[in-house]
Every structure is written in structure tokens, then in C-alpha cells.
PDB file of N, CA and C in Angstrom:
ATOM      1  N   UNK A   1      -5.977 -11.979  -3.536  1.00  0.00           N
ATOM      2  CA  UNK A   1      -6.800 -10.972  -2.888  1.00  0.00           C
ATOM      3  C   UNK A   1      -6.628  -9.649  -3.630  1.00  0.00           C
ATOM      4  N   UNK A   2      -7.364  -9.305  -3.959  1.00  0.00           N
ATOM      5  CA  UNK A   2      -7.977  -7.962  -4.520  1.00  0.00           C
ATOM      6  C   UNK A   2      -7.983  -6.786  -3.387  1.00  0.00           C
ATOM      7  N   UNK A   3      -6.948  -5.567  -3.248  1.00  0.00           N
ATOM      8  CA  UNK A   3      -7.423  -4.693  -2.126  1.00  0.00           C
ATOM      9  C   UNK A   3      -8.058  -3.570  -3.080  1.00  0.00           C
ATOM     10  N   UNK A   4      -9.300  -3.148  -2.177  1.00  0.00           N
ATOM     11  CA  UNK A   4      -9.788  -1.912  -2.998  1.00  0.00           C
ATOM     12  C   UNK A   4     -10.516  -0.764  -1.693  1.00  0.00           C
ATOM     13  N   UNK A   5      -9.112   0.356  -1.982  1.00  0.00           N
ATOM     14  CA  UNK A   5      -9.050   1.238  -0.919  1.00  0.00           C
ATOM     15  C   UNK A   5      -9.601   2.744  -1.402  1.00  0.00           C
ATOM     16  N   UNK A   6     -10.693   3.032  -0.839  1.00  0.00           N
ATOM     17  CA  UNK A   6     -11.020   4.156  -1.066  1.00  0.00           C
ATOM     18  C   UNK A   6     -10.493   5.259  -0.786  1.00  0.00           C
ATOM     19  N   UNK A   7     -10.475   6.534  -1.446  1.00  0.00           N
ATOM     20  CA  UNK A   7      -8.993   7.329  -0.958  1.00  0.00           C
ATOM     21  C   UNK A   7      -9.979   8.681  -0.392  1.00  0.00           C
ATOM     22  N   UNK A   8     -11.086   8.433  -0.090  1.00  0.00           N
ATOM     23  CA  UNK A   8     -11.794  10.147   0.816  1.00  0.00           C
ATOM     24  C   UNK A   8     -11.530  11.212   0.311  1.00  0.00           C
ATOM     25  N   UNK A   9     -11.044  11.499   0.936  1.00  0.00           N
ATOM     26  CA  UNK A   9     -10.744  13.347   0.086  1.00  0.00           C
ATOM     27  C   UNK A   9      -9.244  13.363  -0.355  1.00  0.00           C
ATOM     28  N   UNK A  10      -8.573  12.367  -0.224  1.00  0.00           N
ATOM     29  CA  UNK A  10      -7.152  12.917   0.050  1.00  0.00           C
ATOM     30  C   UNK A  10      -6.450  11.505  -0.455  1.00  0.00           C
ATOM     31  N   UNK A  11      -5.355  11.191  -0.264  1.00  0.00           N
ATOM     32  CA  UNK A  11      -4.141  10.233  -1.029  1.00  0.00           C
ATOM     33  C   UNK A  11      -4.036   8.949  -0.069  1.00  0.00           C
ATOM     34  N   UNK A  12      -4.463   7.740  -1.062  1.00  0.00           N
ATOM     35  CA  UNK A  12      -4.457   6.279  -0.019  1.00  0.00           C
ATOM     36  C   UNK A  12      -3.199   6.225   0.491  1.00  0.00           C
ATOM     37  N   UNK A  13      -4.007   5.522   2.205  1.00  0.00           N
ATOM     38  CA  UNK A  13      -2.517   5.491   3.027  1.00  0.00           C
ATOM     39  C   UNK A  13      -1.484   4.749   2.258  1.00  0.00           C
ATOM     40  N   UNK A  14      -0.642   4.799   2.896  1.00  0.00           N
ATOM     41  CA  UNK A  14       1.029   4.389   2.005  1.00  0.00           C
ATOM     42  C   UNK A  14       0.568   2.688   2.620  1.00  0.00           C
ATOM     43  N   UNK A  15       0.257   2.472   3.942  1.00  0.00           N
ATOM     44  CA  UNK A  15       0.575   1.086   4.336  1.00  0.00           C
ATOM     45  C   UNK A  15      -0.605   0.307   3.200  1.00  0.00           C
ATOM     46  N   UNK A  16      -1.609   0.972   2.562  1.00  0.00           N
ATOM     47  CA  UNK A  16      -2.330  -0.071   1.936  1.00  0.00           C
ATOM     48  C   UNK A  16      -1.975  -0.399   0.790  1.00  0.00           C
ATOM     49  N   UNK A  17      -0.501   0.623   0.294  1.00  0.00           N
ATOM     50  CA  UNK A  17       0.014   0.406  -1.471  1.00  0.00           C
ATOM     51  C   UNK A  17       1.431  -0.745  -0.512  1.00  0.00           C
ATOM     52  N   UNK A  18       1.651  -0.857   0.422  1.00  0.00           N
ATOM     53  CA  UNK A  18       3.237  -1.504   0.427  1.00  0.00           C
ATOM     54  C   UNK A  18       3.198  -2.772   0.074  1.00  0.00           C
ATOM     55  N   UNK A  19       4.094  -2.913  -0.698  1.00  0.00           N
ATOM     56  CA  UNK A  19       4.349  -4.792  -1.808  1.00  0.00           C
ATOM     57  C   UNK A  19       2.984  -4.601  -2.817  1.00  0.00           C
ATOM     58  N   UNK A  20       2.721  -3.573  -3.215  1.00  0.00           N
ATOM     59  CA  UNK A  20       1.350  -3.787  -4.512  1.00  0.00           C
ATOM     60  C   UNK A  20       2.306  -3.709  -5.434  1.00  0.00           C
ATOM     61  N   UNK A  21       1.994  -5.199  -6.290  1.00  0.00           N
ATOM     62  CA  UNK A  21       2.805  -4.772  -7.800  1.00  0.00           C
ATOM     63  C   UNK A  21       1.519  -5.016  -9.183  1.00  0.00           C
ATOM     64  N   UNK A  22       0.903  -4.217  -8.695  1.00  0.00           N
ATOM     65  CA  UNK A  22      -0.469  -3.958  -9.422  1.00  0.00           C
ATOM     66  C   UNK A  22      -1.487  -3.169  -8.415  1.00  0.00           C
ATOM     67  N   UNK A  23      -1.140  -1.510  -9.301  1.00  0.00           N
ATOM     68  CA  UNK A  23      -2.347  -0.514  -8.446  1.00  0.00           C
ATOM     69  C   UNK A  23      -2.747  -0.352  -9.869  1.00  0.00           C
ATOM     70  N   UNK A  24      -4.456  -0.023  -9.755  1.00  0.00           N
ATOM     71  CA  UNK A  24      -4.953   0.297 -10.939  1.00  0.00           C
ATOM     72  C   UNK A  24      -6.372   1.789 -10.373  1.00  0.00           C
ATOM     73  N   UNK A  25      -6.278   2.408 -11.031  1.00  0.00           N
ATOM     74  CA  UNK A  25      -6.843   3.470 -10.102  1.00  0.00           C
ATOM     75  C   UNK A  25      -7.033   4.983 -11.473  1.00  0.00           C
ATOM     76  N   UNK A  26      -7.935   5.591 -10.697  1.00  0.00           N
ATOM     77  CA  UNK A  26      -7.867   7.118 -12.107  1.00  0.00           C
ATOM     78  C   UNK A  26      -6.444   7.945 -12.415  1.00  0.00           C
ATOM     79  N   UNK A  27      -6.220   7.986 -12.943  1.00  0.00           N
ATOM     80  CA  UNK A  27      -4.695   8.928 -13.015  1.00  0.00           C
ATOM     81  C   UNK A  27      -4.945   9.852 -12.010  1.00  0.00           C
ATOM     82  N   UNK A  28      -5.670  10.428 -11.186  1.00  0.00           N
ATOM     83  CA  UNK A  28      -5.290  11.511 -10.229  1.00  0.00           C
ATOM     84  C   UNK A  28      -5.611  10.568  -8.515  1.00  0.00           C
ATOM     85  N   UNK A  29      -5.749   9.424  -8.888  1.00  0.00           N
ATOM     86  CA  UNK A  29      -5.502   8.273  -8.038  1.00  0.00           C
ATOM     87  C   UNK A  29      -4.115   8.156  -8.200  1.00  0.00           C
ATOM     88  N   UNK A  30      -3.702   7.714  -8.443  1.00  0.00           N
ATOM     89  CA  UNK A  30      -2.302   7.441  -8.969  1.00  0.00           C
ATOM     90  C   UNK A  30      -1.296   8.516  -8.790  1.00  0.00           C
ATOM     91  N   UNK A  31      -1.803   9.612  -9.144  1.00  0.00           N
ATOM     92  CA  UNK A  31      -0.819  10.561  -8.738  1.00  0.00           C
ATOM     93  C   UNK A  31      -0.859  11.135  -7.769  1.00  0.00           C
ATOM     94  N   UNK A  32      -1.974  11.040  -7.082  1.00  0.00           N
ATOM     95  CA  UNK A  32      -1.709  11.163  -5.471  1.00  0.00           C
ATOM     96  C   UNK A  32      -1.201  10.686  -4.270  1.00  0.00           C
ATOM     97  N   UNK A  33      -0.929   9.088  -5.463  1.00  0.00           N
ATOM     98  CA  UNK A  33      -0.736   7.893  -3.480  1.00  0.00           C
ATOM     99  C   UNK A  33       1.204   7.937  -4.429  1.00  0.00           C
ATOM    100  N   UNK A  34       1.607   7.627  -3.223  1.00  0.00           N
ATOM    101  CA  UNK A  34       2.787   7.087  -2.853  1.00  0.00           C
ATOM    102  C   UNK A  34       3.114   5.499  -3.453  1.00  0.00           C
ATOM    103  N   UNK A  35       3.323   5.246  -4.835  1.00  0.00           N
ATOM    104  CA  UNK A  35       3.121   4.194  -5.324  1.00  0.00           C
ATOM    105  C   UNK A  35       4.474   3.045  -5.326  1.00  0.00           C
ATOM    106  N   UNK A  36       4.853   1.981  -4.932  1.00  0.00           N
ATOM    107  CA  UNK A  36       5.723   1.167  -4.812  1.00  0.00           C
ATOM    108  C   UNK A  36       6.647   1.656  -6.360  1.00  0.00           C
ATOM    109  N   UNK A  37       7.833   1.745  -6.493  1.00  0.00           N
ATOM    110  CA  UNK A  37       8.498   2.009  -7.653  1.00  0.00           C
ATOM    111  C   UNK A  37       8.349   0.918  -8.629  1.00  0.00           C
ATOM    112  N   UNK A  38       8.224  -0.299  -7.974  1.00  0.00           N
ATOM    113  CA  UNK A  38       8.244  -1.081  -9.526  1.00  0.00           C
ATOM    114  C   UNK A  38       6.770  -1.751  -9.297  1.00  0.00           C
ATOM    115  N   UNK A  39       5.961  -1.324  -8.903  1.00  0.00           N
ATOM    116  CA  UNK A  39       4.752  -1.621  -9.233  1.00  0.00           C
ATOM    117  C   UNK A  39       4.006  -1.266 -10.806  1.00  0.00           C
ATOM    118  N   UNK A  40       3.284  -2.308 -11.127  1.00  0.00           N
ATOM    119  CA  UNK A  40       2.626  -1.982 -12.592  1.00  0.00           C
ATOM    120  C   UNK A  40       1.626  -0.673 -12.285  1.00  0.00           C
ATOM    121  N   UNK A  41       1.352   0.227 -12.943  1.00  0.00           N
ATOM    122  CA  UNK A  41       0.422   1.180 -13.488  1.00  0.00           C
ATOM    123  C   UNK A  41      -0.854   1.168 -14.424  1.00  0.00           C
ATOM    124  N   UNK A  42      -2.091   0.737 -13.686  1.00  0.00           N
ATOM    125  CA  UNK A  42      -3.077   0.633 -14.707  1.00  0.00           C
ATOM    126  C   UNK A  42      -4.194   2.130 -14.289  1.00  0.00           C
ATOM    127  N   UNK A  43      -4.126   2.942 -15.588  1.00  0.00           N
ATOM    128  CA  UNK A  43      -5.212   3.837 -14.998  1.00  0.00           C
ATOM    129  C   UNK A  43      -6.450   3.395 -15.848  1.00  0.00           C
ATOM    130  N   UNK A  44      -7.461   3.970 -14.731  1.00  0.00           N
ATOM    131  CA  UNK A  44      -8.803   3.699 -15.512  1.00  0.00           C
ATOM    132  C   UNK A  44      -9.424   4.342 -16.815  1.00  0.00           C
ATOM    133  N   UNK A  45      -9.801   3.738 -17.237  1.00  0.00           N
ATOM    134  CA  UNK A  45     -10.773   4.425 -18.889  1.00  0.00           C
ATOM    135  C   UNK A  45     -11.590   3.457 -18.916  1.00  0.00           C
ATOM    136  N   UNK A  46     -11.435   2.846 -20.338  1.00  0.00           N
ATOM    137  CA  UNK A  46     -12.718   1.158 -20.565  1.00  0.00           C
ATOM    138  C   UNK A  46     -12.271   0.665 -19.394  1.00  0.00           C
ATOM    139  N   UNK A  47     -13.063  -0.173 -18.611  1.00  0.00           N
ATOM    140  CA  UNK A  47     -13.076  -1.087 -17.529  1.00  0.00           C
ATOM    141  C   UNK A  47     -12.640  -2.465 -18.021  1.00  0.00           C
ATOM    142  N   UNK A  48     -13.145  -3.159 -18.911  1.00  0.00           N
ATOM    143  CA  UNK A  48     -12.588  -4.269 -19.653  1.00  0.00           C
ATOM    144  C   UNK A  48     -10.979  -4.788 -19.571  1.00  0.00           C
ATOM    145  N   UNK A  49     -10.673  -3.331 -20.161  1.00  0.00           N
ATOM    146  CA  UNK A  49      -8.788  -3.954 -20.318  1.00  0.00           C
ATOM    147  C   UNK A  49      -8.270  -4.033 -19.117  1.00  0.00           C
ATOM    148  N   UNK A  50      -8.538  -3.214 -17.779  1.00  0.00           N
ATOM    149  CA  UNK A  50      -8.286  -2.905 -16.702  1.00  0.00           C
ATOM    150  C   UNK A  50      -8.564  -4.196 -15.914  1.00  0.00           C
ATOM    151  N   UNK A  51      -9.739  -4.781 -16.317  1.00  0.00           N
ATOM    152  CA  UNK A  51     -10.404  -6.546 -15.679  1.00  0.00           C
ATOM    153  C   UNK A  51      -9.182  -6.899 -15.905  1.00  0.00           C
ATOM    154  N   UNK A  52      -9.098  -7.106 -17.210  1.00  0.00           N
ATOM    155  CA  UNK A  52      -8.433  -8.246 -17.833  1.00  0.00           C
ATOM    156  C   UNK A  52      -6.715  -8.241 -17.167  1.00  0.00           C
ATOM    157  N   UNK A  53      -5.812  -7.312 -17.123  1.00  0.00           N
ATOM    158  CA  UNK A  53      -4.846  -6.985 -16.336  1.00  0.00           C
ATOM    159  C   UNK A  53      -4.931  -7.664 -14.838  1.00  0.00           C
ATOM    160  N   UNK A  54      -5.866  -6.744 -14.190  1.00  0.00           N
ATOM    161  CA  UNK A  54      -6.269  -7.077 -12.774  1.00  0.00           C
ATOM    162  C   UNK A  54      -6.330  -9.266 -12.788  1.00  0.00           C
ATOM    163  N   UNK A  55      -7.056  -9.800 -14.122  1.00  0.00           N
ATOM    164  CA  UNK A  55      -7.475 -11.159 -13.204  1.00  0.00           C
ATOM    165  C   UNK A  55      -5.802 -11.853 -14.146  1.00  0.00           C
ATOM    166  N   UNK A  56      -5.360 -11.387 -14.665  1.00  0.00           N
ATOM    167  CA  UNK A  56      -3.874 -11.739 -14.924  1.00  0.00           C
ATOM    168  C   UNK A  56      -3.189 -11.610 -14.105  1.00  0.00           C
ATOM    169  N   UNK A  57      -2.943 -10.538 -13.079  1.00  0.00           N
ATOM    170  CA  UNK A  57      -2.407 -10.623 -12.238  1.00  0.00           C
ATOM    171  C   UNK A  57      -2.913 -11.465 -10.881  1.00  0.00           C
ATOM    172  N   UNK A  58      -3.998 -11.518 -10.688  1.00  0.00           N
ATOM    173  CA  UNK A  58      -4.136 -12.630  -9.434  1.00  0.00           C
ATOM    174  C   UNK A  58      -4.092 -13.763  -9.649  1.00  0.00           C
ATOM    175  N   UNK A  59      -4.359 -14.045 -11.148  1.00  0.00           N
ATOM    176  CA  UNK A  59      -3.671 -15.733 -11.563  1.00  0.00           C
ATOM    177  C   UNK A  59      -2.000 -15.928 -11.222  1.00  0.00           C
ATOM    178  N   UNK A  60      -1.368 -14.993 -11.468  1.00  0.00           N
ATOM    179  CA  UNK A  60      -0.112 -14.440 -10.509  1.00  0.00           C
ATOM    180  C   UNK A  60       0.313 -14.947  -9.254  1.00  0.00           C
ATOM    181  N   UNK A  61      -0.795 -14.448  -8.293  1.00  0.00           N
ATOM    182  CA  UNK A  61      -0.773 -14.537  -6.808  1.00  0.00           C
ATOM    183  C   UNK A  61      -0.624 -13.041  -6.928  1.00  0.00           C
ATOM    184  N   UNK A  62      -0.662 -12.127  -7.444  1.00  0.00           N
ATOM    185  CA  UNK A  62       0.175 -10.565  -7.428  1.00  0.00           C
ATOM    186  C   UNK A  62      -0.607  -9.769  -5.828  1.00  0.00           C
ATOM    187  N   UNK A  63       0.074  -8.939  -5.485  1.00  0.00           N
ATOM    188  CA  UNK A  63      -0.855  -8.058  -4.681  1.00  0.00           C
ATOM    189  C   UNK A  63      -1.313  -7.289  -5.637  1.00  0.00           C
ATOM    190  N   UNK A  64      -2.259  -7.094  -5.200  1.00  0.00           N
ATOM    191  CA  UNK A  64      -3.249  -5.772  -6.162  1.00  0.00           C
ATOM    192  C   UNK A  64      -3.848  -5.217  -5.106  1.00  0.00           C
ATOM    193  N   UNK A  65      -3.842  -3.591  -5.941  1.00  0.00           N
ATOM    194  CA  UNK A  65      -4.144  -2.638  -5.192  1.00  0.00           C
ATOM    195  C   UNK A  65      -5.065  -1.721  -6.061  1.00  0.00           C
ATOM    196  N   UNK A  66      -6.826  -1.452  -5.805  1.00  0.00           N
ATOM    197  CA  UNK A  66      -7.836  -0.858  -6.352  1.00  0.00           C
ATOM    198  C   UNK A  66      -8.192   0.275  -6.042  1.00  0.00           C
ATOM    199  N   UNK A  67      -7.482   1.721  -6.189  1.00  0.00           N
ATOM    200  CA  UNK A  67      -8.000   3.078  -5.687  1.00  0.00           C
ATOM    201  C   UNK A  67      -9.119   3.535  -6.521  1.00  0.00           C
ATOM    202  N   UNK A  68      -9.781   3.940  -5.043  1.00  0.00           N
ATOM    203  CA  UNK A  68     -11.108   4.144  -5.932  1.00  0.00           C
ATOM    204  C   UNK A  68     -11.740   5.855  -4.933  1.00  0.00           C
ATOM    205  N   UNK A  69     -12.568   6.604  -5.467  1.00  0.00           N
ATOM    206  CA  UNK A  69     -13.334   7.865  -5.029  1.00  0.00           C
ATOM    207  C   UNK A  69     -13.987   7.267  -3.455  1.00  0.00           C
ATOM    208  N   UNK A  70     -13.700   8.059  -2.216  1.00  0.00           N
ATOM    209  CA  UNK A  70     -14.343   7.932  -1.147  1.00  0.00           C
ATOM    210  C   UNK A  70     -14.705   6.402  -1.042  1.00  0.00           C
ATOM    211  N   UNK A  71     -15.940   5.787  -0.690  1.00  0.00           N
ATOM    212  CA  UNK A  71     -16.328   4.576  -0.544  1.00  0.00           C
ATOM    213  C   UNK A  71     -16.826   3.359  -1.792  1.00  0.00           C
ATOM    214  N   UNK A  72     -15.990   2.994  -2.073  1.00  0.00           N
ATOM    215  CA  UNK A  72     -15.959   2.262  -3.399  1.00  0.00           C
ATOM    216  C   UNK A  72     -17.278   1.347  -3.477  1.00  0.00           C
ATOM    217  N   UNK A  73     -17.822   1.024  -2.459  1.00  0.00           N
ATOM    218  CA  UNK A  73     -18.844   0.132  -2.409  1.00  0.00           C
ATOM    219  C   UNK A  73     -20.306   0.803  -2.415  1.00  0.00           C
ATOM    220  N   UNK A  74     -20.065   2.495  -2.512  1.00  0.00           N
ATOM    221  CA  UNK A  74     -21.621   3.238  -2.596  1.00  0.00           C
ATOM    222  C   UNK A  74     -21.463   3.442  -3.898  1.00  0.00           C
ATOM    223  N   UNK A  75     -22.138   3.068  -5.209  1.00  0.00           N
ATOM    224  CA  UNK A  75     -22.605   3.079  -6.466  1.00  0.00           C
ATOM    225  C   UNK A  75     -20.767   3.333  -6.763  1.00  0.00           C
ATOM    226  N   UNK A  76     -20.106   2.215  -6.353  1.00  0.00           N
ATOM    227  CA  UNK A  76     -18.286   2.051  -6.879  1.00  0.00           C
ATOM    228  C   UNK A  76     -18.110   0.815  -7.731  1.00  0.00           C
ATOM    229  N   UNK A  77     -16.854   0.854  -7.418  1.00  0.00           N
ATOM    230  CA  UNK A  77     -15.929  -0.604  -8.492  1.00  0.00           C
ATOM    231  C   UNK A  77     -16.150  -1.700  -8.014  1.00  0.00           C
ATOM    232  N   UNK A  78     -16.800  -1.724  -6.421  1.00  0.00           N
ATOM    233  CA  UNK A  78     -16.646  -2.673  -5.958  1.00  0.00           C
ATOM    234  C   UNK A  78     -17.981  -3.721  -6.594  1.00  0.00           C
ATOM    235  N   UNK A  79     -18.709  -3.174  -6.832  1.00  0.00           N
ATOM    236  CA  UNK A  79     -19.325  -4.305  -7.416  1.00  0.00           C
ATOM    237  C   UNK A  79     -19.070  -4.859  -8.873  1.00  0.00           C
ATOM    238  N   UNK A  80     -18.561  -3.772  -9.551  1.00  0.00           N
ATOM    239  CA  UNK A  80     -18.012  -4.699 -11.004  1.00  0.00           C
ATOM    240  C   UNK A  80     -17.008  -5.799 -10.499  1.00  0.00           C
ATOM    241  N   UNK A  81     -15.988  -5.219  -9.522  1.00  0.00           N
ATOM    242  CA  UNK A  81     -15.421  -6.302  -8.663  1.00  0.00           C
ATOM    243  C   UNK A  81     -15.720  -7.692  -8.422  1.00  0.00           C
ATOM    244  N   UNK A  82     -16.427  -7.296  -7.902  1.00  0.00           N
ATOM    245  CA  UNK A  82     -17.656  -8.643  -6.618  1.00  0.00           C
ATOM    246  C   UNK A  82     -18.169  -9.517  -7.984  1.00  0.00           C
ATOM    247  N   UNK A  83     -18.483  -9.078  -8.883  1.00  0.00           N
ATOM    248  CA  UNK A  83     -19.453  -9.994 -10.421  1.00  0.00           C
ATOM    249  C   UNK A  83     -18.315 -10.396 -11.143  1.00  0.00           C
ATOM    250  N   UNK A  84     -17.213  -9.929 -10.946  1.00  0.00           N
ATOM    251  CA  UNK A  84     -16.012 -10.669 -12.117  1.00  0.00           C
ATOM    252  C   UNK A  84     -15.068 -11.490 -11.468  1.00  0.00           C
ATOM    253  N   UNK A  85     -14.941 -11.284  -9.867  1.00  0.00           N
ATOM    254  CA  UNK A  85     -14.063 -12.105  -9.497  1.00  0.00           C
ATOM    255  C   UNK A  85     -14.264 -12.723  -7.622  1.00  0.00           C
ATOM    256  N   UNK A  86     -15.755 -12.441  -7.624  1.00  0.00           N
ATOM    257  CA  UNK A  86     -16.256 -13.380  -6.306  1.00  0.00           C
ATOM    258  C   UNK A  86     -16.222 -12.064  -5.062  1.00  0.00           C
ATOM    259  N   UNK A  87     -16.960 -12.081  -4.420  1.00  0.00           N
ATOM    260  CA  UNK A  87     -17.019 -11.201  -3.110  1.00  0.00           C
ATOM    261  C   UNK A  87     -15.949 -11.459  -2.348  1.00  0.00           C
ATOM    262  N   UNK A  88     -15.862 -12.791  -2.141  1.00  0.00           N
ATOM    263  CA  UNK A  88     -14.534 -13.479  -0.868  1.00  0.00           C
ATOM    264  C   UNK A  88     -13.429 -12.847  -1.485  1.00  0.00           C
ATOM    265  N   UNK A  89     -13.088 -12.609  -2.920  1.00  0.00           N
ATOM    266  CA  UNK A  89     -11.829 -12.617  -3.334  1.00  0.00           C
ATOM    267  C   UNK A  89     -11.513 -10.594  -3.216  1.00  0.00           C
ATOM    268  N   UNK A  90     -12.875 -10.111  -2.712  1.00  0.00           N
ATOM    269  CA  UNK A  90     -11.816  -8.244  -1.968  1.00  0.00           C
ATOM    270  C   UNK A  90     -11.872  -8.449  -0.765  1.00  0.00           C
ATOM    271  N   UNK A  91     -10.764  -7.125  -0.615  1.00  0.00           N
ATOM    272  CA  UNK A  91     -10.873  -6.949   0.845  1.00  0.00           C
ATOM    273  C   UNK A  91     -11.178  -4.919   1.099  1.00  0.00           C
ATOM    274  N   UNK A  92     -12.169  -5.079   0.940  1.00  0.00           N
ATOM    275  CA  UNK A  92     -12.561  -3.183   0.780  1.00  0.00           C
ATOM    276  C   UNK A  92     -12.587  -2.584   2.082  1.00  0.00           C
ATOM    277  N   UNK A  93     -11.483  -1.230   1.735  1.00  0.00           N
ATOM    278  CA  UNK A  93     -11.312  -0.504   2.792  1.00  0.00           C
ATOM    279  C   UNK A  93     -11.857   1.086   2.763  1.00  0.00           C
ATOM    280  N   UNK A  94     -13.026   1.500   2.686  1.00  0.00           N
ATOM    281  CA  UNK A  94     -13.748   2.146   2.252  1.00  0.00           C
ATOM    282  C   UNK A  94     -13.393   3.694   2.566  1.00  0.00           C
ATOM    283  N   UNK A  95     -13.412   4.562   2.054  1.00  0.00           N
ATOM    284  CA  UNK A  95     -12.752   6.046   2.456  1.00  0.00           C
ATOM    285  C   UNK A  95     -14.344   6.742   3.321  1.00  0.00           C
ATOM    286  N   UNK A  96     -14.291   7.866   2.935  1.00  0.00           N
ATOM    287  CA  UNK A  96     -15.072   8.916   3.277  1.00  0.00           C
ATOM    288  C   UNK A  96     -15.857   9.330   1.307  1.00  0.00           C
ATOM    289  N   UNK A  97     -17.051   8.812   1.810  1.00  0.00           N
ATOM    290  CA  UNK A  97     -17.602   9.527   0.315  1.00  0.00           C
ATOM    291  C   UNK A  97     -17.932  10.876   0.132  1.00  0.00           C
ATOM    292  N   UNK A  98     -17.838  10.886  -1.336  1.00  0.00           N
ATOM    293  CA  UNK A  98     -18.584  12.297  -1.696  1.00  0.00           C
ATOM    294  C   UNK A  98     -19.485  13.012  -1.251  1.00  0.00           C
ATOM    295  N   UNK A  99     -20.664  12.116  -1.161  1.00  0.00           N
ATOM    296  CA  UNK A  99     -21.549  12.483  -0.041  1.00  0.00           C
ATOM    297  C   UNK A  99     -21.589  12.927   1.765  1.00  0.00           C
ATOM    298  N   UNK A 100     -20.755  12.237   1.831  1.00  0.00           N
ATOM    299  CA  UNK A 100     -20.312  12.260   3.565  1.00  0.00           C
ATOM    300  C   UNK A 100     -19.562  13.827   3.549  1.00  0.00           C
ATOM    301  N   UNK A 101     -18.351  13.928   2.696  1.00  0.00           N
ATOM    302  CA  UNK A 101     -17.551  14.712   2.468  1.00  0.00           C
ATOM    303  C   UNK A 101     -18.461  16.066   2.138  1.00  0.00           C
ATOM    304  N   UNK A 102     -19.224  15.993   1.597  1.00  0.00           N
ATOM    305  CA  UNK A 102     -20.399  17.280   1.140  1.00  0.00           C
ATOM    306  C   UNK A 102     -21.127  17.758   2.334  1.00  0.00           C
ATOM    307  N   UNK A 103     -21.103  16.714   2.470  1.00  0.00           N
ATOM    308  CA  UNK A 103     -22.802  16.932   4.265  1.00  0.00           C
ATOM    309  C   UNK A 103     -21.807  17.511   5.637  1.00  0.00           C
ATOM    310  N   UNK A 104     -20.546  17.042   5.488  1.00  0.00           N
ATOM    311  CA  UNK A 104     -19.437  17.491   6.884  1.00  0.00           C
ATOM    312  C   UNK A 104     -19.318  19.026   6.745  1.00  0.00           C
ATOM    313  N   UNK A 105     -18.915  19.472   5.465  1.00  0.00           N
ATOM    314  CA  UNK A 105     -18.536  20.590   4.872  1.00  0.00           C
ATOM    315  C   UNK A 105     -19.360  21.524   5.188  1.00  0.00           C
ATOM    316  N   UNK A 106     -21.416  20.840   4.885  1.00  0.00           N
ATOM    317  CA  UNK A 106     -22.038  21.793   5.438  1.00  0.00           C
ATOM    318  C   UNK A 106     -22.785  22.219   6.691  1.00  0.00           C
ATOM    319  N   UNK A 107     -21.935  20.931   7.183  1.00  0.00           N
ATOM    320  CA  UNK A 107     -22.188  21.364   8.560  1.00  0.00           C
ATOM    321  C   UNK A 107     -23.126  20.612   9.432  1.00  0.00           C
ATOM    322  N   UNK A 108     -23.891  19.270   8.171  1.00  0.00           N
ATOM    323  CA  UNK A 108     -24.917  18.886   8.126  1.00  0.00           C
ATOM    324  C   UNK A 108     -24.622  17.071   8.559  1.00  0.00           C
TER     325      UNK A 108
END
């Protein structure tokens, strides 16, 4: 299982990184959440090498853990996700998007 937790405005909860020994996420993903100490570190750039890690590790059994901007599933990872390694195989926990986060702010 693939978790891919959207982090809203602010730093993914701690209970969705506990036992991840594979978070892969933007470096200011990463440096915001509370990350298991011996968990692997993949930050994003090319998407490719980042696949390739990610389906190494669930050949594993590994927990994996996918931080991603507000709601990963509005124009997110989750669908490069969903095309490389099956819909059944996430479990998306979607934040507060950019958009949502913009429209609260104004009031709107």
C-alpha cells in the first residue's frame, strides 16, 4: 500500500509517517513532517527515479509514505500514482488545497 497524504497548509500528521520506511515528498515536504529516523528519504525532482524507488520498495512489502501539496488528487501525484501502480494499491488522504486555502483566506 502506497499512502499519499496531502499536507494543506502545514506539516503531515505524525500518525500518517509512523513505521514509513519510505517517505518520498518535495524537500520542504520533508522538512516539515516529523519523519521516522531510519526511514529512507526520497525528494522529488524527475519523477522516474522517484517511481522506480517507490515500486522497489513495495516489492518489499515497505510502508510508503507520499507527501504531496494540499489535495494530491486535484491535478496531483495521485494520478501518476494510480497509472504506474493500480488505484487499489493507494490509500489517499487528501489535505486542504491551494485553492480551498486561497478562497478561505478571502473570505470566499
Amino acid at each position: 500500500m502506497i499512502t499519499v497524504v496531502g499536507t494543506g497548509t502545514g506539516a503531515a500528521p505524525a500518525e500518517s509517517l509512523a513505521g514509513a520506511e519510505l517517505v518520498v515528498g518535495g524537500r520542504r515536504h520533508l522538512d516539515a513532517a516529523a519523519l521516522p529516523a531510519d526511514a529512507e528519504r526520497v525528494v522529488l525532482g524527475p519523477l522516474a527515479p522517484a517511481l522506480d524507488v517507490i515500486e522497489r520498495h513495495r516489492d518489499k512489502g515497505s510502508r510508503i509514505v507520499v507527501l504531496a501539496s494540499g489535495d494530491p488528487g486535484f491535478f496531483g501525484i495521485v494520478r501518476v500514482l494510480a497509472e504506474r501502480f493500480g488505484p487499489a494499491a493507494l490509500d489517499v488522504r487528501p489535505g486542504v488545497s491551494s485553492v480551498a486555502a486561497a478562497f478561505a483566506r478571502v473570505g470566499v
